[in-house]
N, C-alpha and C. Protein backbone atom coordinates (compact mmCIF):
# COMPACT_ATOMS: atom_id res chain seq x y z
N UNK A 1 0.85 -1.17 0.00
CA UNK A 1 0.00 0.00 0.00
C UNK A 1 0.90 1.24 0.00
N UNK A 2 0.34 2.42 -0.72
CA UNK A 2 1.37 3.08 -1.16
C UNK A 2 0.78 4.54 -0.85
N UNK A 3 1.42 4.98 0.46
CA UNK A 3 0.78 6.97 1.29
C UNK A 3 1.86 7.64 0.36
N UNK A 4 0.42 8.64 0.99
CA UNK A 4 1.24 10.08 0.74
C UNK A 4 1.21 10.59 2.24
N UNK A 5 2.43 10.74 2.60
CA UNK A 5 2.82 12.08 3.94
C UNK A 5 3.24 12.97 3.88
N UNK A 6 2.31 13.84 4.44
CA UNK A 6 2.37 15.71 4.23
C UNK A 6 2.59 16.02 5.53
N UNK A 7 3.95 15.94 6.04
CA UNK A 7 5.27 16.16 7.37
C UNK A 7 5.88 17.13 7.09
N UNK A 8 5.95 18.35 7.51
CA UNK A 8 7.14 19.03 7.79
C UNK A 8 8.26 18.78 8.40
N UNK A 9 8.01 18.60 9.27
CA UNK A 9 9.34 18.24 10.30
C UNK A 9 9.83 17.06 10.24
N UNK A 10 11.20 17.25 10.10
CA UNK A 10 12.34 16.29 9.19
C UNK A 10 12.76 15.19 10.61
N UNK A 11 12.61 15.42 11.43
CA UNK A 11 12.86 14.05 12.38
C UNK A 11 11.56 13.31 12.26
N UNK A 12 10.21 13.68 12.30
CA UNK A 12 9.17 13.20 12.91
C UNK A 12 8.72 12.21 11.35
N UNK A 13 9.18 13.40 10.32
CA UNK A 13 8.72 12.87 8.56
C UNK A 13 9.62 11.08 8.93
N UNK A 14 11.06 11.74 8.98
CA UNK A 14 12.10 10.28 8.86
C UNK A 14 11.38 9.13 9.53
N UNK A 15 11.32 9.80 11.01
CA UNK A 15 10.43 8.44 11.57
C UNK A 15 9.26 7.73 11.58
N UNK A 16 8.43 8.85 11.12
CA UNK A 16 7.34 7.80 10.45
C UNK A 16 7.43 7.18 9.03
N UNK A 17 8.61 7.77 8.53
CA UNK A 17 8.66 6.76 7.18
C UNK A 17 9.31 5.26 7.25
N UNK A 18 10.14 5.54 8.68
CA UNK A 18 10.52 3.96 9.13
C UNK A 18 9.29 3.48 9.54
N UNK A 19 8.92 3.88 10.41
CA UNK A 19 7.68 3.17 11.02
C UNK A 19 6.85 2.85 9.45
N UNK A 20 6.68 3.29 8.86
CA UNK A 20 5.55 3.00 8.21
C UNK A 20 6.65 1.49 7.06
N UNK A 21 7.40 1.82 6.52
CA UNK A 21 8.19 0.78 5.79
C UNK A 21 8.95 -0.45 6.66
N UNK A 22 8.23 -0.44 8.12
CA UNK A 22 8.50 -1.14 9.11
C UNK A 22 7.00 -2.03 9.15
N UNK A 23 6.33 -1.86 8.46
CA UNK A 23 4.91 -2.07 8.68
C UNK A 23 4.28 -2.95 6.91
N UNK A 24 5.21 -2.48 6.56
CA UNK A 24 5.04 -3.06 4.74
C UNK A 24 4.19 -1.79 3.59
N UNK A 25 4.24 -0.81 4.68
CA UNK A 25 3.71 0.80 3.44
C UNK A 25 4.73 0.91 2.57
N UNK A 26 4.60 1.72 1.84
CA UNK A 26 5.65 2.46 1.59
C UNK A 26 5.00 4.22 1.23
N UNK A 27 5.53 4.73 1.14
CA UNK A 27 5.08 6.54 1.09
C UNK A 27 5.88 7.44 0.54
N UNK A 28 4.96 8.54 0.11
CA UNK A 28 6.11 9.25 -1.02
C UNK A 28 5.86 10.58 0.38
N UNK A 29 6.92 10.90 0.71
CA UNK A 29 7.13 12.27 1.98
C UNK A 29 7.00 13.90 1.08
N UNK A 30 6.65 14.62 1.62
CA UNK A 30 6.40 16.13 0.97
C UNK A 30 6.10 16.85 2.33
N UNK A 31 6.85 18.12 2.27
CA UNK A 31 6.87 18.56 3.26
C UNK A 31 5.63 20.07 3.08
N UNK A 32 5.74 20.30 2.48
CA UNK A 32 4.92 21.63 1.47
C UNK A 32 3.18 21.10 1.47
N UNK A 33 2.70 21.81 1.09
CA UNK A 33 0.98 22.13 1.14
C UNK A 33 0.95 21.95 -1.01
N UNK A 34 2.09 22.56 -1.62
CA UNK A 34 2.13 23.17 -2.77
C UNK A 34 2.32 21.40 -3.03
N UNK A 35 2.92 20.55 -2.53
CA UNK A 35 3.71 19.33 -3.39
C UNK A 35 2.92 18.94 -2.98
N UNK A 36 1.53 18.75 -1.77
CA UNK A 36 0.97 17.72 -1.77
C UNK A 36 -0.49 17.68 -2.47
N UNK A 37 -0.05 19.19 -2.56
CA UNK A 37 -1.51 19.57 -4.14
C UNK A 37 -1.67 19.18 -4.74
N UNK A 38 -0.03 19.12 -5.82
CA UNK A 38 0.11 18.78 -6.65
C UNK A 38 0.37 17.36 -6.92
N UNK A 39 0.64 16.83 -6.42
CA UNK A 39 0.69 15.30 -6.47
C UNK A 39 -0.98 14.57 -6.23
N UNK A 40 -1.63 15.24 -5.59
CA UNK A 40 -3.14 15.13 -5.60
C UNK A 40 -3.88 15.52 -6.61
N UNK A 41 -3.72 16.38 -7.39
CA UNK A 41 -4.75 17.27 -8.23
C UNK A 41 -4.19 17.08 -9.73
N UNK A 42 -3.21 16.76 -9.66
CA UNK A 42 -2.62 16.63 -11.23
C UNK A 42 -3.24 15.01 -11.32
N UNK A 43 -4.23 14.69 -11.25
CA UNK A 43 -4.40 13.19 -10.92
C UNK A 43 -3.72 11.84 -10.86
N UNK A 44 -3.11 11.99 -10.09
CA UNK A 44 -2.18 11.11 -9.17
C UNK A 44 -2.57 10.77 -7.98
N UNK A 45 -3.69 11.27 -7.62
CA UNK A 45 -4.11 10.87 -6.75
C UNK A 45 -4.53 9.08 -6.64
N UNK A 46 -4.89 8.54 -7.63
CA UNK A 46 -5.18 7.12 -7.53
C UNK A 46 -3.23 6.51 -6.97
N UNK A 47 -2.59 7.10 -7.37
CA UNK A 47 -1.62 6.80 -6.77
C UNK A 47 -1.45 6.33 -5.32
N UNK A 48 -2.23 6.68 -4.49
CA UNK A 48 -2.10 6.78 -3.43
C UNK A 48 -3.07 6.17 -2.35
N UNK A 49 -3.14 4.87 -1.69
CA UNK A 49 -4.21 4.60 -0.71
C UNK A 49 -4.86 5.42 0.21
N UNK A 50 -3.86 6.24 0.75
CA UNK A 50 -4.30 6.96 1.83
C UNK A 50 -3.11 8.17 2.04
N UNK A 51 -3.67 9.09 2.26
CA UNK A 51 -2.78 10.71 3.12
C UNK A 51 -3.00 10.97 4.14
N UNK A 52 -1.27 10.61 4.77
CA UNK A 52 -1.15 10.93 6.19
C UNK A 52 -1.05 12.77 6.20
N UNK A 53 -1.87 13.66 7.00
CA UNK A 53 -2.15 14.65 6.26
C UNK A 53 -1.45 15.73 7.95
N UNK A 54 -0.21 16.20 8.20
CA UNK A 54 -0.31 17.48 9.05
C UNK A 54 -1.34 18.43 8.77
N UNK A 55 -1.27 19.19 10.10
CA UNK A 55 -2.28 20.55 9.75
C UNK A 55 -1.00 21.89 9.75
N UNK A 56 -0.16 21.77 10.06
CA UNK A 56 -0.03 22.91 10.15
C UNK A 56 1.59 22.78 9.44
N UNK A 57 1.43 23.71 8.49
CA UNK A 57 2.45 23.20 6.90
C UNK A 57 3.06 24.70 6.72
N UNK A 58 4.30 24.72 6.40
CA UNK A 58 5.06 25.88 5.98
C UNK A 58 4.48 26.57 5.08
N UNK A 59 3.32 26.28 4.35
CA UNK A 59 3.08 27.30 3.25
C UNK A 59 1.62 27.05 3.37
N UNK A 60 0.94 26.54 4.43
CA UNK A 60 -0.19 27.00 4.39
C UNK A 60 -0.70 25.46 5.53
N UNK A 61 -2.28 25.55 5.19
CA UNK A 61 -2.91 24.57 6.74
C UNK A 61 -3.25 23.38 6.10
N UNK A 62 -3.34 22.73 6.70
CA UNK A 62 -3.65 21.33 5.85
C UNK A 62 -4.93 21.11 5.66
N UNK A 63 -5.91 21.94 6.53
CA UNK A 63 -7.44 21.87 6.81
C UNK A 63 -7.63 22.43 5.15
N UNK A 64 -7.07 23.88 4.55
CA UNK A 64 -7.10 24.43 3.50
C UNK A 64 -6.99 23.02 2.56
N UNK A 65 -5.83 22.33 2.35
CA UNK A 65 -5.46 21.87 1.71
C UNK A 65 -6.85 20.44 1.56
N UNK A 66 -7.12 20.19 2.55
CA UNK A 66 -8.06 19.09 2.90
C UNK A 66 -9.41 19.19 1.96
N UNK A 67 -10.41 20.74 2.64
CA UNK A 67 -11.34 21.33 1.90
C UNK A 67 -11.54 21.37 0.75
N UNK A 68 -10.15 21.56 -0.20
CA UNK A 68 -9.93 22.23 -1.71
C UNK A 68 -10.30 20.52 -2.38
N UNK A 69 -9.58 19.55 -1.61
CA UNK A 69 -9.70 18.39 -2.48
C UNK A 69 -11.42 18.09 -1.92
N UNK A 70 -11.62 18.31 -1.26
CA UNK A 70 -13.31 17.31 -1.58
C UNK A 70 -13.96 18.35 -2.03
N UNK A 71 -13.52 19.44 -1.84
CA UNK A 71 -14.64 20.35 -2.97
C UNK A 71 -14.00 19.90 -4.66
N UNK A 72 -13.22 19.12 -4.43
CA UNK A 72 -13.06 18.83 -6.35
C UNK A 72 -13.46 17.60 -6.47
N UNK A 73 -14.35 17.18 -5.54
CA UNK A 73 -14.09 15.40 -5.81
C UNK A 73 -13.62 14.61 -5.43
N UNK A 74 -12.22 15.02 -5.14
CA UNK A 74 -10.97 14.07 -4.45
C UNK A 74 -11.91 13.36 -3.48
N UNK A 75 -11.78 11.87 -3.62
CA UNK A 75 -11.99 10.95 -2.53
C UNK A 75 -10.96 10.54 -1.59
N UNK A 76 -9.67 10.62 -1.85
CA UNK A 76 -8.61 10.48 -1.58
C UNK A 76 -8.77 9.82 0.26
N UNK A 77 -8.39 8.72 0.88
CA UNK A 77 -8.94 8.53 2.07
C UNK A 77 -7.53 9.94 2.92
N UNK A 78 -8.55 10.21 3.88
CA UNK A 78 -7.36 10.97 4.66
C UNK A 78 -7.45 10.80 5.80
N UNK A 79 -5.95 10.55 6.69
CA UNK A 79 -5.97 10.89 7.83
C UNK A 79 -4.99 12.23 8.14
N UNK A 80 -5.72 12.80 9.14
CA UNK A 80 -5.05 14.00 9.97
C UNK A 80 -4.35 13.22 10.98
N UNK A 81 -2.92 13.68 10.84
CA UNK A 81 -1.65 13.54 12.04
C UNK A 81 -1.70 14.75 12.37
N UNK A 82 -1.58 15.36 13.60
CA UNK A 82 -1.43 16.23 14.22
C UNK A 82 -1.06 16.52 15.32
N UNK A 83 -0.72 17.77 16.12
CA UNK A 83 -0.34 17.46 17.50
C UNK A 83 -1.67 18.54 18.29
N UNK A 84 -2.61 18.98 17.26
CA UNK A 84 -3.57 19.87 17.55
C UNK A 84 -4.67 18.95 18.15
N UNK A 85 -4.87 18.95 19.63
CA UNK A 85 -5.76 17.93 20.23
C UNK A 85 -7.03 18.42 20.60
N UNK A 86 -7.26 19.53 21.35
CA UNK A 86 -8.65 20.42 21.40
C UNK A 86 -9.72 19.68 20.96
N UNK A 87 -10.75 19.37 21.13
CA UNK A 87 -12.17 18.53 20.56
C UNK A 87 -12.69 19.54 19.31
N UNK A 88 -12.46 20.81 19.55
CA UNK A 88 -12.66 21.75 18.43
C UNK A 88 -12.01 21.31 16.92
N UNK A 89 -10.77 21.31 17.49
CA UNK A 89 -9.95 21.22 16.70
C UNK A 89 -10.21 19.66 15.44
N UNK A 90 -10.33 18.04 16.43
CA UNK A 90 -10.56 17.07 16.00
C UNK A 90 -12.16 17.32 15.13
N UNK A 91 -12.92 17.80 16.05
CA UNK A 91 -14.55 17.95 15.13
C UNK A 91 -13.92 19.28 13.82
N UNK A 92 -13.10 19.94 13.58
CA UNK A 92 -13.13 20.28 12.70
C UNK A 92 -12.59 19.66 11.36
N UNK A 93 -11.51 18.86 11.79
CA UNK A 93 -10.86 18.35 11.01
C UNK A 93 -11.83 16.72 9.89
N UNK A 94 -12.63 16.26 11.26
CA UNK A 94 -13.87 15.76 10.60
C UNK A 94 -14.46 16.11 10.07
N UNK A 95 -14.90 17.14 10.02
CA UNK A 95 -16.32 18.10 9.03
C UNK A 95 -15.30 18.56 7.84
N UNK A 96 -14.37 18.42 7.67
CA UNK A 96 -13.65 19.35 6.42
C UNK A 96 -13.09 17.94 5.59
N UNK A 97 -13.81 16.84 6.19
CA UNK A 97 -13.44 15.43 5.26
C UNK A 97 -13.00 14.53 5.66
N UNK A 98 -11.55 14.75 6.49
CA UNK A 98 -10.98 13.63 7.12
C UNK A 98 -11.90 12.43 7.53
N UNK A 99 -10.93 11.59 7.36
CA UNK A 99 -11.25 10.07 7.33
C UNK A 99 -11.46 9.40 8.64
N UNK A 100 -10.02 9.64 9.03
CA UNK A 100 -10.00 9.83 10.68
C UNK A 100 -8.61 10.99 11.26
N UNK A 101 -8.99 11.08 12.36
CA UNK A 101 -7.78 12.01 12.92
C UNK A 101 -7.08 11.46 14.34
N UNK A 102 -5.67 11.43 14.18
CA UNK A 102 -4.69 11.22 15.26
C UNK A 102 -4.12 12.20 15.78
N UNK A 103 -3.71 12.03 16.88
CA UNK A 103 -3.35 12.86 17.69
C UNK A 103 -1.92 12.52 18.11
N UNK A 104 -0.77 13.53 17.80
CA UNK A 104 0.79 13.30 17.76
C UNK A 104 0.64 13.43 19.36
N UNK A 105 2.17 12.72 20.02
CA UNK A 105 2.60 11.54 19.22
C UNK A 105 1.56 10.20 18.43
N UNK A 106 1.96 8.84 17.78
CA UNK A 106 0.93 8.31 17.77
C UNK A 106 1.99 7.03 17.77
N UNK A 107 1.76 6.05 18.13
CA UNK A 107 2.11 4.67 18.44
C UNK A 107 2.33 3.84 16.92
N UNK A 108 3.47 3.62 16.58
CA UNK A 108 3.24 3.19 15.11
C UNK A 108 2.37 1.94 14.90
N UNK A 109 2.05 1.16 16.00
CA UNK A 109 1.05 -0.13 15.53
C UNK A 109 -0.22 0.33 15.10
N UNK A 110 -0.32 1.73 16.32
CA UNK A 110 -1.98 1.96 16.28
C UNK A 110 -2.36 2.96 15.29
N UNK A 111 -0.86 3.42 14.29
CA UNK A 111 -1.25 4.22 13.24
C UNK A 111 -0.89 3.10 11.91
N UNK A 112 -0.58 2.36 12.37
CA UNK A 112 -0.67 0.87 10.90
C UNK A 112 -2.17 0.52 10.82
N UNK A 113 -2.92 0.01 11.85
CA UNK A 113 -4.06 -0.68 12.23
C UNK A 113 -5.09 0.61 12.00
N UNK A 114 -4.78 2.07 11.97
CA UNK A 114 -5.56 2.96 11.40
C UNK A 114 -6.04 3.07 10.07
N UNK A 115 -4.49 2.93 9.40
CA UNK A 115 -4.30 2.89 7.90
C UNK A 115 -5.52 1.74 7.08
């Protein structure tokens, strides 16, 4: 099975890409809002089982980024990784599409068994 992860942060990206190729995924990493657009919207999206999705991205929010694809259609399954825990925060990230949402840190079994 083959993610997309939209990680900024270069320790947390590395280690969930072990964890996840520790698990039999494999995932294409993008740190940007702009690369994970585009790898979504240029339709490539069938590329991809599932997007491990941050919210909060150097060039913009991931909630933005989230919205834009199901207002085009994109079925794309998504999960929100995040470290934004608030109940506000989780009920929003549900209503704007997400699939399901985790809450950083996250246990790599119980984010395999999510997937």
């Amino acid at each position: 099975m083959h993610l997309l992860l939209v990680e900024d942060d270069m320790d947390l990206g590395a280690a969930l890409q072990r964890a996840l190729v520790g698990r039999g995924f494999t995932s294409e990493w993008v740190r940007l809002a702009k690369d994970a657009r585009d790898r979504v919207e240029h339709n490539e999206a069938h590329r991809f089982a599932c997007a491990l999705l941050d919210l909060g991205l150097p060039d913009g929010q991931g909630l933005d980024l989230l919205r834009g694809w199901r207002r085009l259609g994109i079925a794309l399954p998504v999960i929100v990784l995040t470290a934004r825990d608030a109940v506000q925060s989780r009920v929003a990230g549900l209503d704007a599409g997400a699939d399901d949402y985790i809450v950083k840190p996250v246990e790599p079994e119980e984010l395999g068994a999510r997937i």
